[in-house]
N, C-alpha and C. Protein backbone atom coordinates (compact mmCIF):
# COMPACT_ATOMS: atom_id res chain seq x y z
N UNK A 1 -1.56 1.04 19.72
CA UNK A 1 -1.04 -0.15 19.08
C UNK A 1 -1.42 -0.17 17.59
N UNK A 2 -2.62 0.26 17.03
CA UNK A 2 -2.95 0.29 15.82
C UNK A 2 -2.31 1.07 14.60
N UNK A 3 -1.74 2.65 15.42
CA UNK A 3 -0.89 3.43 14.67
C UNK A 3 0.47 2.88 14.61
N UNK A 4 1.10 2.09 15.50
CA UNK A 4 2.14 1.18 15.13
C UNK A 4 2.15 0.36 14.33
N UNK A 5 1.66 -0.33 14.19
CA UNK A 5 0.38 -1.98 13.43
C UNK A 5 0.69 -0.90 11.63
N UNK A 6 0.02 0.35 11.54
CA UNK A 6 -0.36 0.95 10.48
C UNK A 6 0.88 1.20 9.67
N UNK A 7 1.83 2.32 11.18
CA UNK A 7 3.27 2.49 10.15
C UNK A 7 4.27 1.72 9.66
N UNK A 8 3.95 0.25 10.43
CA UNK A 8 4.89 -0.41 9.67
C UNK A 8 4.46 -1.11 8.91
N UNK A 9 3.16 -0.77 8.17
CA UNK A 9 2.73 -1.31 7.35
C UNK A 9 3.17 -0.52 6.06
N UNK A 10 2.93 0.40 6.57
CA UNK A 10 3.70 1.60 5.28
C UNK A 10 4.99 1.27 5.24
N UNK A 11 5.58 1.46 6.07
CA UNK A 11 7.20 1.01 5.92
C UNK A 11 7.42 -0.38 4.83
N UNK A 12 6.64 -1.16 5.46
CA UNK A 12 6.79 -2.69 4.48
C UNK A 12 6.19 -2.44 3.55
N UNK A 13 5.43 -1.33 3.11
CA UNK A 13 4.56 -1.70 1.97
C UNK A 13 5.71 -0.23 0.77
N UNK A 14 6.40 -0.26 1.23
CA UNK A 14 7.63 0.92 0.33
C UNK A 14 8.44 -0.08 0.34
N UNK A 15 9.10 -1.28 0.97
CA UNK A 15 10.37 -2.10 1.02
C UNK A 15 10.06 -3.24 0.12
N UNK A 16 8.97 -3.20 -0.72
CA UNK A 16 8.70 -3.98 -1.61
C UNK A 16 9.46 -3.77 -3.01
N UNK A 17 10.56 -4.25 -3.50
CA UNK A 17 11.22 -3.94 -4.77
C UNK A 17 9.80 -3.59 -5.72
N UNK A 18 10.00 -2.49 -6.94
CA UNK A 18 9.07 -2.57 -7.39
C UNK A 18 9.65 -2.74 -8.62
N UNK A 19 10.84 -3.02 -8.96
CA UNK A 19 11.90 -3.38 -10.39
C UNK A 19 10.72 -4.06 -11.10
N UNK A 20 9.87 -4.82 -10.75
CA UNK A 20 9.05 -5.51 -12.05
C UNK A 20 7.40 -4.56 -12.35
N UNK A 21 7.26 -3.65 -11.18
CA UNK A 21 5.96 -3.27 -11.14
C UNK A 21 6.17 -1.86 -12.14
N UNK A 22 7.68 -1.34 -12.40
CA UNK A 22 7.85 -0.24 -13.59
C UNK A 22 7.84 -0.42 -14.94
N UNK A 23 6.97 -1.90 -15.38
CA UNK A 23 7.35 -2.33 -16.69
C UNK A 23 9.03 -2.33 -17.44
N UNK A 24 9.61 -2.90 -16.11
CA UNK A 24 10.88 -3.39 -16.94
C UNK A 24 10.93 -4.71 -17.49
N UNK A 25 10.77 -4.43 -19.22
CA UNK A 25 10.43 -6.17 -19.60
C UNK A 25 11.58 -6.47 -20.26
N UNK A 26 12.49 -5.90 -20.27
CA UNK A 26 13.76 -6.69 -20.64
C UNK A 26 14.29 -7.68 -19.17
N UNK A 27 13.69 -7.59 -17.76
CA UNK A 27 14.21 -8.57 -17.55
C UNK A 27 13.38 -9.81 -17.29
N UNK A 28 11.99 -9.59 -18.01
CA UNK A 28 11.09 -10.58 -17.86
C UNK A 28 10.32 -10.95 -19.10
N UNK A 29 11.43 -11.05 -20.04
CA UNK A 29 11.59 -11.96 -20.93
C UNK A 29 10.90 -13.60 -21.06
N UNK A 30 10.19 -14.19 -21.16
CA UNK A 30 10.19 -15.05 -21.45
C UNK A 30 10.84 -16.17 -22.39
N UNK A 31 11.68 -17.09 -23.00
CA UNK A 31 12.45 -18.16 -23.78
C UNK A 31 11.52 -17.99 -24.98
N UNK A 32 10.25 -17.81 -25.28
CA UNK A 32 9.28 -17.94 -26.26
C UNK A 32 9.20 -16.46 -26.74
N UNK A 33 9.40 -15.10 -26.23
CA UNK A 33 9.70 -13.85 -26.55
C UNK A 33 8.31 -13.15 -26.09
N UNK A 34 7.71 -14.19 -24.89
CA UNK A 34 6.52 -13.22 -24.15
C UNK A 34 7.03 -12.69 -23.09
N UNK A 35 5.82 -11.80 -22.37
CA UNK A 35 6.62 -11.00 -20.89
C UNK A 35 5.06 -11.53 -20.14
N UNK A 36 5.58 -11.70 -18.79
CA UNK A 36 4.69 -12.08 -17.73
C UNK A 36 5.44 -11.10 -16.84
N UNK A 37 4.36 -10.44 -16.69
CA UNK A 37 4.08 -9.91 -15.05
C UNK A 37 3.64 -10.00 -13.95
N UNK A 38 3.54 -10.99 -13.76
CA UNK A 38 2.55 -11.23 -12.65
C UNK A 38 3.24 -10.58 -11.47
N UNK A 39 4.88 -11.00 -11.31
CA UNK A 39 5.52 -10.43 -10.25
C UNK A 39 5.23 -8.59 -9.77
N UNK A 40 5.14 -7.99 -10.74
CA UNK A 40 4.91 -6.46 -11.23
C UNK A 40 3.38 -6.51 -10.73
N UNK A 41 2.62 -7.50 -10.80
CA UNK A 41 1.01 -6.88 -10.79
C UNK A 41 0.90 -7.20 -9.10
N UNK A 42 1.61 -8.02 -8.44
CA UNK A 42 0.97 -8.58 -7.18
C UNK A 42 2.38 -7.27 -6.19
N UNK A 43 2.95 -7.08 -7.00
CA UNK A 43 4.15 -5.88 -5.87
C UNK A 43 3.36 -4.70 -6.05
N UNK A 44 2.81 -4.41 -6.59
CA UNK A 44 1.72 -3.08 -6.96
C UNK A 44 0.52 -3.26 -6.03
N UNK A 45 -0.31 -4.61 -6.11
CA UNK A 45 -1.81 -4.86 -5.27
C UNK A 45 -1.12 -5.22 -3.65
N UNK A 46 0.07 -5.31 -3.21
CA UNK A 46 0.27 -5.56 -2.31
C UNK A 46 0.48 -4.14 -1.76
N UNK A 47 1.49 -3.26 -2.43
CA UNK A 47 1.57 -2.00 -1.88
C UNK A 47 -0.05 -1.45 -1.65
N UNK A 48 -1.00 -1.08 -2.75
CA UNK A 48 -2.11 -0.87 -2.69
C UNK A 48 -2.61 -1.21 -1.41
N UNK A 49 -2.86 -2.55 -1.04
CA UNK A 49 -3.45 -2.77 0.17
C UNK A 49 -2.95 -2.72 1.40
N UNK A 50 -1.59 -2.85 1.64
CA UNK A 50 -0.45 -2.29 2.74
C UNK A 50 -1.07 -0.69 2.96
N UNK A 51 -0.74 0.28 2.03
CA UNK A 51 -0.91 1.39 2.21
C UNK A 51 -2.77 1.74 3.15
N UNK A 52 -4.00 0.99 2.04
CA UNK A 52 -4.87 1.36 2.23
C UNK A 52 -5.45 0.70 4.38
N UNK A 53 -4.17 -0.35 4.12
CA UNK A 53 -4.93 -1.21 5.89
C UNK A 53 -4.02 -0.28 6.81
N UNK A 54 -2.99 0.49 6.53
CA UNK A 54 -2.53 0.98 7.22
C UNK A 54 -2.79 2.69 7.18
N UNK A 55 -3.73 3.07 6.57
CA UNK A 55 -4.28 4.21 6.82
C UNK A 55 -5.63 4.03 7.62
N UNK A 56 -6.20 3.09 7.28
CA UNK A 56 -7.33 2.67 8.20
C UNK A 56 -6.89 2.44 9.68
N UNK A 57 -5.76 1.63 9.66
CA UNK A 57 -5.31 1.55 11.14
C UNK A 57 -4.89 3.00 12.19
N UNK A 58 -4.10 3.77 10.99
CA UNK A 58 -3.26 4.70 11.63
C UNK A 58 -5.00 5.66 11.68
N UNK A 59 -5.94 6.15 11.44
CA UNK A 59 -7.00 6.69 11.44
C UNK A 59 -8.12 6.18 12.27
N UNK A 60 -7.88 4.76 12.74
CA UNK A 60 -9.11 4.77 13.88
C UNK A 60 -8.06 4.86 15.17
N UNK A 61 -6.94 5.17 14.97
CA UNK A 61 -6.25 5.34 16.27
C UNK A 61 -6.21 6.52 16.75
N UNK A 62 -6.47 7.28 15.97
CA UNK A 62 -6.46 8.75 15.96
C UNK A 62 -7.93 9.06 17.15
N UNK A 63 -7.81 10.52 17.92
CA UNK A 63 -8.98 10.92 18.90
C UNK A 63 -9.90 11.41 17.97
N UNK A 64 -11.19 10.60 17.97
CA UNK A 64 -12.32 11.29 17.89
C UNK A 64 -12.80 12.63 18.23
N UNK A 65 -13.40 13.14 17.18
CA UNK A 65 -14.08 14.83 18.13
C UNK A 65 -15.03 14.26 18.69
N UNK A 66 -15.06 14.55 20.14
CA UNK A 66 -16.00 14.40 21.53
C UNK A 66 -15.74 13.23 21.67
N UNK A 67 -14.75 12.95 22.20
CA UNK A 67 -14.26 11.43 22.78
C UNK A 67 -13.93 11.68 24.38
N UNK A 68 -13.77 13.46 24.76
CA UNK A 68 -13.53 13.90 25.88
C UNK A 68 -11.89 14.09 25.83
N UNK A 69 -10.79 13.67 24.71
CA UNK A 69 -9.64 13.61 25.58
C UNK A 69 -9.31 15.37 24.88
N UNK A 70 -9.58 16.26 23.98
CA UNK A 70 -9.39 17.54 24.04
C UNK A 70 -10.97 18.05 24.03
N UNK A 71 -10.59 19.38 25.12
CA UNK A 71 -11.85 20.04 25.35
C UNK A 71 -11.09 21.06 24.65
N UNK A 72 -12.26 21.79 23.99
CA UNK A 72 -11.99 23.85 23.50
C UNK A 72 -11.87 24.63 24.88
N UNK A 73 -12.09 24.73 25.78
CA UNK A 73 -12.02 25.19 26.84
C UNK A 73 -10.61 25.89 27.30
């Protein structure tokens, strides 16, 4: 269940537009002639942490060496 839980965390964490997180500031313009990103900084820390909870997930799902389920034998 956890390696499921993980990949679609990856999946959602790529389906995040990242149009503002490439420094496109012509379309985030501000009326006063500033640029705010905030949209760009939180689509970036979201991928970041999508990616990082879903490698943790997909990695404790994974068999331990000496957990018993492969022997060298």
């Amino acid at each position: 269940m956890k390696k499921i839980i993980g990949i679609a965390l990856w999946l959602l964490a790529f389906l995040i537009p990242f149009k503002y997180a490439i420094l496109d500031t012509e379309d985030l313009l501000q009326p006063d002639g500033s640029v705010d990103n905030i949209k760009g900084l939180l689509s970036f820390v979201a991928l970041l942490g999508m990616l990082f909870i879903g490698y943790v997930l997909v990695d404790s799902s994974s068999a331990k060496p000496g957990s018993g389920e492969a022997h060298g034998h």
